[in-house]
C-alpha atoms as a PDB file:
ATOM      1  CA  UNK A   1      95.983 -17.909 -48.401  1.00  0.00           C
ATOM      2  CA  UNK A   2      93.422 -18.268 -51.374  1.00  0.00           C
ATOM      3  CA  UNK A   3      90.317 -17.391 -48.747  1.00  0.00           C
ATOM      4  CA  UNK A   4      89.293 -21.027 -48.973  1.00  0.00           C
ATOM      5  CA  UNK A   5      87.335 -23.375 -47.128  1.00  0.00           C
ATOM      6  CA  UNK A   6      89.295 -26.142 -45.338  1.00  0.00           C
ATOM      7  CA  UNK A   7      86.137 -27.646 -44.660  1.00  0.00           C
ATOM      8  CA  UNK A   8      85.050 -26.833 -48.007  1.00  0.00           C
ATOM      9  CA  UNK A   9      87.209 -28.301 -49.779  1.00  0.00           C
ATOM     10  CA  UNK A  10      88.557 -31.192 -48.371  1.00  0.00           C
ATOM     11  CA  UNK A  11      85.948 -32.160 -45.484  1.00  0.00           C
ATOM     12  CA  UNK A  12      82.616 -32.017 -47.011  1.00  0.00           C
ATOM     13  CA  UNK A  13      84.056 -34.148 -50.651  1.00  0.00           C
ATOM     14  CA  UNK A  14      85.153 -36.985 -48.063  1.00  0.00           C
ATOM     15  CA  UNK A  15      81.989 -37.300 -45.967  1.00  0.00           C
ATOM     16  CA  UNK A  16      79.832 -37.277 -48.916  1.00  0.00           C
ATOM     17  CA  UNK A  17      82.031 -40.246 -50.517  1.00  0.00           C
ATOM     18  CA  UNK A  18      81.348 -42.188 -46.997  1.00  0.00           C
ATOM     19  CA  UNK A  19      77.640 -41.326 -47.007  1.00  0.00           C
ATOM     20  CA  UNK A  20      76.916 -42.825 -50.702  1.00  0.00           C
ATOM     21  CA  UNK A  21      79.290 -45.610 -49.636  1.00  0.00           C
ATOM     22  CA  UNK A  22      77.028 -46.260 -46.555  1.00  0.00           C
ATOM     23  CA  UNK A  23      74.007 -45.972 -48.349  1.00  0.00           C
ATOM     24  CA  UNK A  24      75.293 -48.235 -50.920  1.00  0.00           C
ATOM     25  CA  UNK A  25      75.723 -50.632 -48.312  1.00  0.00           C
ATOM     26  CA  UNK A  26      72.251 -50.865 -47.234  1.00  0.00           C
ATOM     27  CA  UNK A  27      70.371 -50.723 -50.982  1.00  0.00           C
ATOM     28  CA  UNK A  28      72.334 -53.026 -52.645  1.00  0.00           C
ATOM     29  CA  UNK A  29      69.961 -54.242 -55.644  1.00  0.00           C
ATOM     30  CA  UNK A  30      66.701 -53.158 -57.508  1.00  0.00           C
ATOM     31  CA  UNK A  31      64.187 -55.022 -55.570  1.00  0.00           C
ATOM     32  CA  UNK A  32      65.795 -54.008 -52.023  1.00  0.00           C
ATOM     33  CA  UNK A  33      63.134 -51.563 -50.560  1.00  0.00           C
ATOM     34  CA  UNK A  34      63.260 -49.871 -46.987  1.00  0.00           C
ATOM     35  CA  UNK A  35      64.259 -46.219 -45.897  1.00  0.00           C
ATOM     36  CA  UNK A  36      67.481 -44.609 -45.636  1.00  0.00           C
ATOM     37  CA  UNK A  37      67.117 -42.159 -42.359  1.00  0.00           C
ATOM     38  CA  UNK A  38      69.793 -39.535 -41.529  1.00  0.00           C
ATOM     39  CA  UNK A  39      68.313 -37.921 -38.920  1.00  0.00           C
ATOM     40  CA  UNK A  40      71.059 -34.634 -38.821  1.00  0.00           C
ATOM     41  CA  UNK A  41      69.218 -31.867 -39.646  1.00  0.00           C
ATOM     42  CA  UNK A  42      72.202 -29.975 -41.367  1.00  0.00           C
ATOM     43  CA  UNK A  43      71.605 -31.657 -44.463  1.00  0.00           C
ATOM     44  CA  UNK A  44      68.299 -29.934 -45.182  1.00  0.00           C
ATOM     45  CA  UNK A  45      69.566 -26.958 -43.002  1.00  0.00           C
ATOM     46  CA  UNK A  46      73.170 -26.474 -43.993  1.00  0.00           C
ATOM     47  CA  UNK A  47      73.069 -23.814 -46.919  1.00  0.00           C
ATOM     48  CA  UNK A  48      76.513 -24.812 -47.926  1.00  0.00           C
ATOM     49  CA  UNK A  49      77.166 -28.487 -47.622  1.00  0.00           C
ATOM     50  CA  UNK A  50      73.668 -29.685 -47.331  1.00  0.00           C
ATOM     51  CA  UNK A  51      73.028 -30.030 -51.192  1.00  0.00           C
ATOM     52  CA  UNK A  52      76.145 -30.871 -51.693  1.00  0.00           C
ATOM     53  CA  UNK A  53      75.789 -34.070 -49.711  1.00  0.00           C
ATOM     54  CA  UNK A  54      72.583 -34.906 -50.651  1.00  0.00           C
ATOM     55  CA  UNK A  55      73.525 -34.795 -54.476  1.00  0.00           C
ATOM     56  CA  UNK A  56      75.977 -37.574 -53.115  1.00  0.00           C
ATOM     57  CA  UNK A  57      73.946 -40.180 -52.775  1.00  0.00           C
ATOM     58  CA  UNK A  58      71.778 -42.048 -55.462  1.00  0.00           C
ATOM     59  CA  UNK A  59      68.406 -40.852 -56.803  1.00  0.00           C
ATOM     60  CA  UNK A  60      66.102 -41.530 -53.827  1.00  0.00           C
ATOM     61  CA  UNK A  61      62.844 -40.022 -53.235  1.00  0.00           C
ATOM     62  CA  UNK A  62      63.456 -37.576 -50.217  1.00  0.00           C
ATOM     63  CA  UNK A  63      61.397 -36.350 -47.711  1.00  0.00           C
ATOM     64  CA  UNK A  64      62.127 -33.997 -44.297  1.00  0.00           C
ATOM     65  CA  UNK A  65      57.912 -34.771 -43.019  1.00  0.00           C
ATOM     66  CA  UNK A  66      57.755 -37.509 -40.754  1.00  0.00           C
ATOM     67  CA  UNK A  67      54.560 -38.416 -40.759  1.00  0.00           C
ATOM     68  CA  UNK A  68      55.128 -39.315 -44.977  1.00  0.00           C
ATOM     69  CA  UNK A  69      58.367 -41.481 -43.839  1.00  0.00           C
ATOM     70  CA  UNK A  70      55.897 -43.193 -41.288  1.00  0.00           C
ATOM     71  CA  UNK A  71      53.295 -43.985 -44.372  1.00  0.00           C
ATOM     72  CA  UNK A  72      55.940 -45.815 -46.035  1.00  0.00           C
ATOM     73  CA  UNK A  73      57.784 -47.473 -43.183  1.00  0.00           C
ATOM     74  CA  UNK A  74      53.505 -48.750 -42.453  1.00  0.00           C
ATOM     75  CA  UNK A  75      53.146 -49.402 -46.586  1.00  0.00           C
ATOM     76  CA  UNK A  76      56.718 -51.672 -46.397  1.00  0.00           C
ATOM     77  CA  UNK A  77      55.701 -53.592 -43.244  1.00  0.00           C
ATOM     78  CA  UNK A  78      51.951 -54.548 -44.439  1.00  0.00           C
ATOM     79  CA  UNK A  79      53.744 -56.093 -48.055  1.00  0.00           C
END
């Protein structure tokens, strides 16, 4: 009635709690290294929800080029 987003509003909140709750299952200390991939382009794509989900999760570096995620997946395997 209000011209809302269904979505929006109630949607997008929850998956972004289960994303940093994912995430936060996989890095769980300091010293933990690897790489968090979500390979769904909507959230570099999606104007709306995108940022929104990626200012979810904790301060990572973040990248969308694959050949920079392959440097570090090479860097993390040689240590």
């Amino acid at each position: 009635a209000q011209g809302g987003s269904g979505f929006a509003a109630v949607s997008v909140p929850i998956a972004a709690v289960r994303l940093a709750q994912g995430v936060g299952r996989l890095i769980r200390a300091n010293g933990d290294r690897g790489v968090v991939a979500v390979l769904d382009s909507r959230l570099e794509t999606a104007r709306g929800y995108g940022p929104f989900l990626r200012r979810s999760l904790p301060p990572f570096w973040y990248t969308t080029r694959r050949e920079v995620v392959q440097g570090a997946l090479t860097r993390l395997a040689a240590d």
